[in-house]
PDB file of N, CA and C in Angstrom:
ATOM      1  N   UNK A   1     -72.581   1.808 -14.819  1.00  0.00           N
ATOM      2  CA  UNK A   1     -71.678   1.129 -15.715  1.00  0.00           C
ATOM      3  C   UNK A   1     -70.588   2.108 -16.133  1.00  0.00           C
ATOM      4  N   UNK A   2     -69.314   1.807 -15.489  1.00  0.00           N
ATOM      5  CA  UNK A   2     -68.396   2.539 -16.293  1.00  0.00           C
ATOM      6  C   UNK A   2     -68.085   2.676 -17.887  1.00  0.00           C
ATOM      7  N   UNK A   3     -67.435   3.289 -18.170  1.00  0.00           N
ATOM      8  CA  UNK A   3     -66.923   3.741 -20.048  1.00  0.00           C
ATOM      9  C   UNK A   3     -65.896   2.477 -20.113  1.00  0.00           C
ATOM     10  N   UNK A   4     -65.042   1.965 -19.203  1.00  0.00           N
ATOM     11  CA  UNK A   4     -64.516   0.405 -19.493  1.00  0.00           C
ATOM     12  C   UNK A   4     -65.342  -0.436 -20.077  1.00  0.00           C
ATOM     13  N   UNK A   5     -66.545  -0.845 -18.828  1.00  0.00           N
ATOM     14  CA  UNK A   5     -67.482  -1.673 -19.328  1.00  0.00           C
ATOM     15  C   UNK A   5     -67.992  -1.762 -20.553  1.00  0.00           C
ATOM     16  N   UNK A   6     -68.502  -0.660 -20.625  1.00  0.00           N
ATOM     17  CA  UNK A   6     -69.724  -0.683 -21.769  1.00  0.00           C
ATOM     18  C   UNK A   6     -69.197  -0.877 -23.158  1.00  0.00           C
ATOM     19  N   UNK A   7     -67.704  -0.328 -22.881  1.00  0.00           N
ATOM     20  CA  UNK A   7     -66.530  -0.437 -24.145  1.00  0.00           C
ATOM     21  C   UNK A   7     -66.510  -1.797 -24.300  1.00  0.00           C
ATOM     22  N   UNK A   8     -65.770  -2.813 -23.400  1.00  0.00           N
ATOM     23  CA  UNK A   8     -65.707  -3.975 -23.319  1.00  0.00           C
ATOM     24  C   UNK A   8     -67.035  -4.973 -23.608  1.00  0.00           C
ATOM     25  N   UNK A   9     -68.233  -4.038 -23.551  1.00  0.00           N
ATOM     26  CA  UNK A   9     -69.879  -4.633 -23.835  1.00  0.00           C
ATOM     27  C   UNK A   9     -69.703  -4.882 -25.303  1.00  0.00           C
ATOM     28  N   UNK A  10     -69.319  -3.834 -25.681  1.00  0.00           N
ATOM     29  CA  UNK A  10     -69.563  -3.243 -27.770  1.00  0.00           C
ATOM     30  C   UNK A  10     -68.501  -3.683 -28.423  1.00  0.00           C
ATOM     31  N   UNK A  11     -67.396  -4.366 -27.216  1.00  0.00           N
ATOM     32  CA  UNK A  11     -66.248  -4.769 -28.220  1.00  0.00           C
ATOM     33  C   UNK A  11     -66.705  -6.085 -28.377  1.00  0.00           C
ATOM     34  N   UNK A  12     -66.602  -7.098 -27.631  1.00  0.00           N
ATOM     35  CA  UNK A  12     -67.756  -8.593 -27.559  1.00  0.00           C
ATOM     36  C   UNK A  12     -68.634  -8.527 -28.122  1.00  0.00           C
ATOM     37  N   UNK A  13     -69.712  -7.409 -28.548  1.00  0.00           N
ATOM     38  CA  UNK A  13     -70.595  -8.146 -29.296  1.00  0.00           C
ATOM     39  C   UNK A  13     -70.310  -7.943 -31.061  1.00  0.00           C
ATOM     40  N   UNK A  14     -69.320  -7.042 -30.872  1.00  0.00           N
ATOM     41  CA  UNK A  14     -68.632  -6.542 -32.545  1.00  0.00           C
ATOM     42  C   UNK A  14     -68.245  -8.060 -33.047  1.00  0.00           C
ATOM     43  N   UNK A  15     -66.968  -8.267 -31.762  1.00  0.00           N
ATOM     44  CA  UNK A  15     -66.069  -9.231 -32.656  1.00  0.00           C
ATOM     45  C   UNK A  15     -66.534 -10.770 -32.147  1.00  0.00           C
ATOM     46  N   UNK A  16     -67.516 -10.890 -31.018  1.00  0.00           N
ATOM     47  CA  UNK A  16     -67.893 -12.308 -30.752  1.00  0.00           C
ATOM     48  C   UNK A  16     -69.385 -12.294 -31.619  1.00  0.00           C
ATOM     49  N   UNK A  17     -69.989 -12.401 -32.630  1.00  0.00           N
ATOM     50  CA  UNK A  17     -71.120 -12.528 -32.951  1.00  0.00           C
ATOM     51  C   UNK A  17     -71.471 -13.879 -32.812  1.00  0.00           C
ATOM     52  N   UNK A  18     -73.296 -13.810 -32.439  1.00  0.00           N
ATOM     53  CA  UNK A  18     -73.454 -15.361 -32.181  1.00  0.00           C
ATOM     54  C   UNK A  18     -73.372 -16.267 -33.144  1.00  0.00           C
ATOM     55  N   UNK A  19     -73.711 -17.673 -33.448  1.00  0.00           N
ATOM     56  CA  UNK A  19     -73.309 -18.625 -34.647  1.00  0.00           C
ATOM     57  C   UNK A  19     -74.519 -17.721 -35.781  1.00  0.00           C
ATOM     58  N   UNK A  20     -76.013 -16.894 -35.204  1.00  0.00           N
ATOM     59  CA  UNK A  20     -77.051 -16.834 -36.428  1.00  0.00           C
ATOM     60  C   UNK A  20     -76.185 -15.582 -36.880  1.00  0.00           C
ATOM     61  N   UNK A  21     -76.227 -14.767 -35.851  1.00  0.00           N
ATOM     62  CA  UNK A  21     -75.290 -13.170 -36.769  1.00  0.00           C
ATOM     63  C   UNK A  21     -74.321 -13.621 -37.597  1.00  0.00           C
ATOM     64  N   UNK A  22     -73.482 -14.150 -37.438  1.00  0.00           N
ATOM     65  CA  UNK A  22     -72.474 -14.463 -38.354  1.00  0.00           C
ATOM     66  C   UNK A  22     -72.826 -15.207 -39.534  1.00  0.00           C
ATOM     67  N   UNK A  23     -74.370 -16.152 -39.500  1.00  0.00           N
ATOM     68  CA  UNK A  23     -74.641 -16.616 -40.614  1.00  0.00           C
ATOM     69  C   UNK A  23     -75.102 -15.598 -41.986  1.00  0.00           C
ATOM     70  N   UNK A  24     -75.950 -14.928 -40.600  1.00  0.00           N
ATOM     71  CA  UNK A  24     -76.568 -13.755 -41.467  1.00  0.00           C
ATOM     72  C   UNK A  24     -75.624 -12.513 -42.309  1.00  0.00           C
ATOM     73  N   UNK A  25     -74.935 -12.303 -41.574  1.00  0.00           N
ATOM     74  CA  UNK A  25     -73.827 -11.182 -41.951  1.00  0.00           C
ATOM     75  C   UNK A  25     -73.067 -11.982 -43.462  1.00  0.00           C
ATOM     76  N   UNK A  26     -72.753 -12.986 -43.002  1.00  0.00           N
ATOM     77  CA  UNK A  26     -71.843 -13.764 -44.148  1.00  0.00           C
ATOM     78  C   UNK A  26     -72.927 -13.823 -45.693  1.00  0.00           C
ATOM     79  N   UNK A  27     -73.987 -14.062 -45.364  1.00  0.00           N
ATOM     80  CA  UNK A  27     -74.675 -14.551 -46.549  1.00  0.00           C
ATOM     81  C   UNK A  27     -75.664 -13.405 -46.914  1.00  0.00           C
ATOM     82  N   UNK A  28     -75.608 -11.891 -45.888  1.00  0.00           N
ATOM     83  CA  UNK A  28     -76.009 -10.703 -46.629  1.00  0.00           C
ATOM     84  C   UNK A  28     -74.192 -10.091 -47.899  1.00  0.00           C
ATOM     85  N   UNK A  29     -73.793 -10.453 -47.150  1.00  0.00           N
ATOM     86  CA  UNK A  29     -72.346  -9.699 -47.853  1.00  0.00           C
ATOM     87  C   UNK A  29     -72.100 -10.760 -49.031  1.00  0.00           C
ATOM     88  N   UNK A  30     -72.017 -11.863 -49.222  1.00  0.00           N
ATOM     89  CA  UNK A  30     -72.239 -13.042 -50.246  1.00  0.00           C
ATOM     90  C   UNK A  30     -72.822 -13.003 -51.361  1.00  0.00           C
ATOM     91  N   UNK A  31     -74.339 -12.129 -51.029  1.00  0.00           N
ATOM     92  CA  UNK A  31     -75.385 -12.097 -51.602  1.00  0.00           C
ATOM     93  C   UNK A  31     -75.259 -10.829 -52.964  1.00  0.00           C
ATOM     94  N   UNK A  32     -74.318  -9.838 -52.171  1.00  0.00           N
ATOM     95  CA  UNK A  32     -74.501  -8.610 -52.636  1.00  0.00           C
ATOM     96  C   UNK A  32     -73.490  -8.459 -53.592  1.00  0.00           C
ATOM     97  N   UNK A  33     -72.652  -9.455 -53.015  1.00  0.00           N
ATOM     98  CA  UNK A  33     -71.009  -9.261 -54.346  1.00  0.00           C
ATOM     99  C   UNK A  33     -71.498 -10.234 -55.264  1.00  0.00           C
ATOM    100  N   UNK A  34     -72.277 -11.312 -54.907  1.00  0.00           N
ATOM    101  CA  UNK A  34     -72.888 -12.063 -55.757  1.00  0.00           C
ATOM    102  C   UNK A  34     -73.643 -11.330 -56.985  1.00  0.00           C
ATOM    103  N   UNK A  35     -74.894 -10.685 -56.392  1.00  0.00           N
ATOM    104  CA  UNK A  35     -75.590  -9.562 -57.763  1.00  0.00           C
ATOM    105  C   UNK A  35     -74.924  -8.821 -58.131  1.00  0.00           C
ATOM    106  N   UNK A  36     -73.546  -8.104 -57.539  1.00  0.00           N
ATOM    107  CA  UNK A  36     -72.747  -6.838 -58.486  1.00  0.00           C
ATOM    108  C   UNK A  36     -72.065  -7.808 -59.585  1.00  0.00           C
ATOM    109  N   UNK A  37     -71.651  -8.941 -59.006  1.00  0.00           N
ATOM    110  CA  UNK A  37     -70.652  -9.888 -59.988  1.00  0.00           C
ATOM    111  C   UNK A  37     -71.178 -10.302 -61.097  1.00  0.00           C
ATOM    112  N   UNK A  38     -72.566 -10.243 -60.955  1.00  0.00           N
ATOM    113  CA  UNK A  38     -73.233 -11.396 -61.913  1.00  0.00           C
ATOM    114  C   UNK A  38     -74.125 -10.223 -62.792  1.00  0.00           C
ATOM    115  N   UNK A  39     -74.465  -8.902 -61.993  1.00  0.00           N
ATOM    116  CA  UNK A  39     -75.196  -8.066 -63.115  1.00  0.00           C
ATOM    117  C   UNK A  39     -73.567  -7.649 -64.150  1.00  0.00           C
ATOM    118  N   UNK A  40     -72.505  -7.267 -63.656  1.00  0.00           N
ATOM    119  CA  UNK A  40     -71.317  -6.973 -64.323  1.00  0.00           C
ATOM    120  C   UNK A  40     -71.171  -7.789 -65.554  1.00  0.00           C
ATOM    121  N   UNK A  41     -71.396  -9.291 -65.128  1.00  0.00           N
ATOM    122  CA  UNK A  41     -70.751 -10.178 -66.395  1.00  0.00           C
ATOM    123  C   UNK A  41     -72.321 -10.494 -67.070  1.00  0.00           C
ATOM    124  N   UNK A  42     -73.409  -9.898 -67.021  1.00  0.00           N
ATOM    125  CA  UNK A  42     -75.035  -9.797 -67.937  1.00  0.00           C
ATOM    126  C   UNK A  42     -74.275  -8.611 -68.735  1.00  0.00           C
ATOM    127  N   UNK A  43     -73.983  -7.517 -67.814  1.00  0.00           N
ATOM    128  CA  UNK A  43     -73.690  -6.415 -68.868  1.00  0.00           C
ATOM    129  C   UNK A  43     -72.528  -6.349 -69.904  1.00  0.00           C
ATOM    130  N   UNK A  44     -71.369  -7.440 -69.959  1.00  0.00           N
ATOM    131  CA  UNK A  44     -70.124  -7.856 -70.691  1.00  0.00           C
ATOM    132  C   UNK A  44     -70.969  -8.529 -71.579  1.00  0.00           C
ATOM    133  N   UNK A  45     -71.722  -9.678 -71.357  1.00  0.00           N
ATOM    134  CA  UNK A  45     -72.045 -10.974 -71.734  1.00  0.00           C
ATOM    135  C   UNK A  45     -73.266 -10.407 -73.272  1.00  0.00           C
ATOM    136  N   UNK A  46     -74.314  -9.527 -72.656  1.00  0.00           N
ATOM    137  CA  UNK A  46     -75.074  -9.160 -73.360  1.00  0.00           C
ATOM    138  C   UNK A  46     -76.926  -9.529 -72.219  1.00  0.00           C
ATOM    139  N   UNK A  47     -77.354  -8.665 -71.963  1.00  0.00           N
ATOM    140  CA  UNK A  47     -78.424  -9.061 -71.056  1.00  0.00           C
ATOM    141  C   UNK A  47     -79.684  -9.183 -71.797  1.00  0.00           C
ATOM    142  N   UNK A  48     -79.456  -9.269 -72.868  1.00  0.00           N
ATOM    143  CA  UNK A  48     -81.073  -9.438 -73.769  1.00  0.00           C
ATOM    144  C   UNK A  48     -81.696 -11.040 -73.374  1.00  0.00           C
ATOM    145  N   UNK A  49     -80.244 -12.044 -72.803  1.00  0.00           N
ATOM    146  CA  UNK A  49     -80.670 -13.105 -72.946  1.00  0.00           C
ATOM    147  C   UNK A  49     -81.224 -13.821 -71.366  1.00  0.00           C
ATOM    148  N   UNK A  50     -80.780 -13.039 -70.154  1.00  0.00           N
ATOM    149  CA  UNK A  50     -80.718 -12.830 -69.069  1.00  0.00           C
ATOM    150  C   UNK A  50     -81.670 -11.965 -68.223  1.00  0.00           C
ATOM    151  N   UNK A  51     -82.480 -12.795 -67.380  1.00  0.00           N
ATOM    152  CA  UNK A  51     -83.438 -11.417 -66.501  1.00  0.00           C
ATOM    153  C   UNK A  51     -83.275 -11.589 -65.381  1.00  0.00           C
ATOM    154  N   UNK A  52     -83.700 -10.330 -65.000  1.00  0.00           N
ATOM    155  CA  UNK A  52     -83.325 -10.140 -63.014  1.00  0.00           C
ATOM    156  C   UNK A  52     -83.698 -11.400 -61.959  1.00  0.00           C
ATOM    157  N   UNK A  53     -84.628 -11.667 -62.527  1.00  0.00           N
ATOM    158  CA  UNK A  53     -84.869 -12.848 -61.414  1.00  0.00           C
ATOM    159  C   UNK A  53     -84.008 -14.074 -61.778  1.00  0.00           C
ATOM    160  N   UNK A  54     -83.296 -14.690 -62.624  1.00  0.00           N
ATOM    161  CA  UNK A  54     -82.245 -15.293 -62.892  1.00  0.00           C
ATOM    162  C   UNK A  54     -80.990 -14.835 -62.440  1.00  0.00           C
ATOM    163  N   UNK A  55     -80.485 -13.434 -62.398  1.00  0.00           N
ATOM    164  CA  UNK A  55     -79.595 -13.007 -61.803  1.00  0.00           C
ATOM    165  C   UNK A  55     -79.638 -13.077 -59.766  1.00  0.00           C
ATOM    166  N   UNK A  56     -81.080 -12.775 -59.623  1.00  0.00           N
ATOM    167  CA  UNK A  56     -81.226 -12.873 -58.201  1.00  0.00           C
ATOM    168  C   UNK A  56     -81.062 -14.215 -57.879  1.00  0.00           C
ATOM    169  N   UNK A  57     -81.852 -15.021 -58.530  1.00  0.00           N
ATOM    170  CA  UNK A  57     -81.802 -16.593 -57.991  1.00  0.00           C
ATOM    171  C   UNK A  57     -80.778 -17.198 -57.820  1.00  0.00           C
ATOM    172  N   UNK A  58     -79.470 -17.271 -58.931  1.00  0.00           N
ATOM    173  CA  UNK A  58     -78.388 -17.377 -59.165  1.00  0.00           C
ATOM    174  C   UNK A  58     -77.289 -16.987 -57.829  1.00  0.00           C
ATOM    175  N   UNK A  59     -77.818 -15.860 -57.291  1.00  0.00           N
ATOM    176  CA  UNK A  59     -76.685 -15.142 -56.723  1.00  0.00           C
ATOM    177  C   UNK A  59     -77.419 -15.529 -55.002  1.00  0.00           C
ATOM    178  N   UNK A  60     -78.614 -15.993 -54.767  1.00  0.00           N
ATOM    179  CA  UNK A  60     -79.381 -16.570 -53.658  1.00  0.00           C
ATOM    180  C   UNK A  60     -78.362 -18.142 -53.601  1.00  0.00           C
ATOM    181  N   UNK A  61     -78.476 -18.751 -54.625  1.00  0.00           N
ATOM    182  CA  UNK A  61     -77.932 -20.076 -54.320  1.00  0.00           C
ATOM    183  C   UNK A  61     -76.526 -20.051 -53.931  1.00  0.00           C
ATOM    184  N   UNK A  62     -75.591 -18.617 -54.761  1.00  0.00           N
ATOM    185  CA  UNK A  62     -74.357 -18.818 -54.179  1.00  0.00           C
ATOM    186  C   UNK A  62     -74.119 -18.143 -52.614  1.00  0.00           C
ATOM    187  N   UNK A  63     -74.915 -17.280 -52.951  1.00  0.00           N
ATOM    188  CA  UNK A  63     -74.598 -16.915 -51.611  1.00  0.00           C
ATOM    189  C   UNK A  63     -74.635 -17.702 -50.243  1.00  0.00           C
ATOM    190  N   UNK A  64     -75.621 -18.750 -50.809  1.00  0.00           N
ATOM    191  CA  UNK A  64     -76.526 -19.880 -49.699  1.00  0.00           C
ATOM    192  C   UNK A  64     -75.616 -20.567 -49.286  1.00  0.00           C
ATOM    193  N   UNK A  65     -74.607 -21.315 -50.470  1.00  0.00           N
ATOM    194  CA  UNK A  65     -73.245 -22.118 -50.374  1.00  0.00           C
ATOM    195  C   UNK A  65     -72.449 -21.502 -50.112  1.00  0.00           C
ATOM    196  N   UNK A  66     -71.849 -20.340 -50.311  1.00  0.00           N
ATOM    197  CA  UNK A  66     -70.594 -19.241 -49.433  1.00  0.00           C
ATOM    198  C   UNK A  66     -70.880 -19.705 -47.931  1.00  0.00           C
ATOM    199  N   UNK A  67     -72.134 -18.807 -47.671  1.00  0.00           N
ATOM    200  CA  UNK A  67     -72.833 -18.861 -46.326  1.00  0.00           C
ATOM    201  C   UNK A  67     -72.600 -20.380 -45.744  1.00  0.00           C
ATOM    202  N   UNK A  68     -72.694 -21.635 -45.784  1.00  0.00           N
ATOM    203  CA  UNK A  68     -73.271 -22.450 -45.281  1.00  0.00           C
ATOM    204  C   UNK A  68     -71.663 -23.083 -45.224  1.00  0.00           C
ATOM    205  N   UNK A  69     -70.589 -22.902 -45.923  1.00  0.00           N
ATOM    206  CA  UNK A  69     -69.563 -23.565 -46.119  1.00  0.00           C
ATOM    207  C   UNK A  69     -68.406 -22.731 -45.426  1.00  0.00           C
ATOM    208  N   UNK A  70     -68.874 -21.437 -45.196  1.00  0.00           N
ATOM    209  CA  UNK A  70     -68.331 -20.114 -43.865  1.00  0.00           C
ATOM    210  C   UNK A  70     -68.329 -20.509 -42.598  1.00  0.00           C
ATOM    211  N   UNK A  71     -69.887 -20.818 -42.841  1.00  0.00           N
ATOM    212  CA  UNK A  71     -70.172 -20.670 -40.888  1.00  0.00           C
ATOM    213  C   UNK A  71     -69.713 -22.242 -40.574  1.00  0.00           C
ATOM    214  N   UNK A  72     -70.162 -23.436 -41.583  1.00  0.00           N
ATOM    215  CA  UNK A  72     -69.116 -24.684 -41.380  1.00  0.00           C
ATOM    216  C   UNK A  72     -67.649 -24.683 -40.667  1.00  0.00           C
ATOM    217  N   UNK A  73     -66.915 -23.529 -41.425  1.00  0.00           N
ATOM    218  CA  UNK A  73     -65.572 -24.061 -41.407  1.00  0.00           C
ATOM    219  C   UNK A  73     -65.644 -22.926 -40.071  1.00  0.00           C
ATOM    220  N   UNK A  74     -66.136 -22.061 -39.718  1.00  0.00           N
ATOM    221  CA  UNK A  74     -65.775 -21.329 -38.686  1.00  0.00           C
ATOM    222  C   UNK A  74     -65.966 -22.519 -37.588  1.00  0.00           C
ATOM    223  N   UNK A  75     -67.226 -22.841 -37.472  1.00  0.00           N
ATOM    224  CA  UNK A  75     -68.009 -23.652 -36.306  1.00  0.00           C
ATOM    225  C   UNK A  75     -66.859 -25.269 -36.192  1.00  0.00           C
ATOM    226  N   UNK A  76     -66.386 -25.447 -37.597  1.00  0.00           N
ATOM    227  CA  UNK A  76     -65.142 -26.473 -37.154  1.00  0.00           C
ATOM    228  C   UNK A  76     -63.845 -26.021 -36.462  1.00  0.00           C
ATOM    229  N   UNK A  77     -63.324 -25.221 -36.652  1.00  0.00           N
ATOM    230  CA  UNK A  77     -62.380 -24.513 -35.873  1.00  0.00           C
ATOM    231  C   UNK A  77     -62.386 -24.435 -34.779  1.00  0.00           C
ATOM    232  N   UNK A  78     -63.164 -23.933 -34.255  1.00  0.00           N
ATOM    233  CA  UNK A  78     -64.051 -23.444 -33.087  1.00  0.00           C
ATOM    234  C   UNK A  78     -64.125 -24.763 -31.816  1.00  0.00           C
TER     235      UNK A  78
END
């Protein structure tokens, strides 16, 4: 295998990911700005009234709808 190839291997699978990678990728990155966003506004807000597993759950459901309304509009395009 030439250094073309294998280049041209790693560039396709970077920027063509299949429909699950891209679900997955979208709704790990979703997930994570989701808990920085939401522990940020516990710590403005006051967190005595707020616990982690409310913050996780919270930020699971949005991420779920980011995710699901992403790979939608990609897969309509497409």
């Amino acid at each position: 295998m030439s250094a073309r190839a294998a280049y041209e291997d790693i560039d396709e699978w970077l920027w063509s990911p299949s429909p699950i990678e891209y679900l997955l990728s979208v709704w790990l990155l979703a997930f994570v700005f989701s808990v920085l966003l939401l522990l940020a506004l516990v710590s403005i807000v006051g967190g005595a009234r707020y616990s982690l597993v409310t913050v996780v759950m919270t930020a699971v459901g949005s991420a779920t709808g980011v995710a699901i309304g992403l790979f939608a509009g990609r897969e309509a395009i497409q």
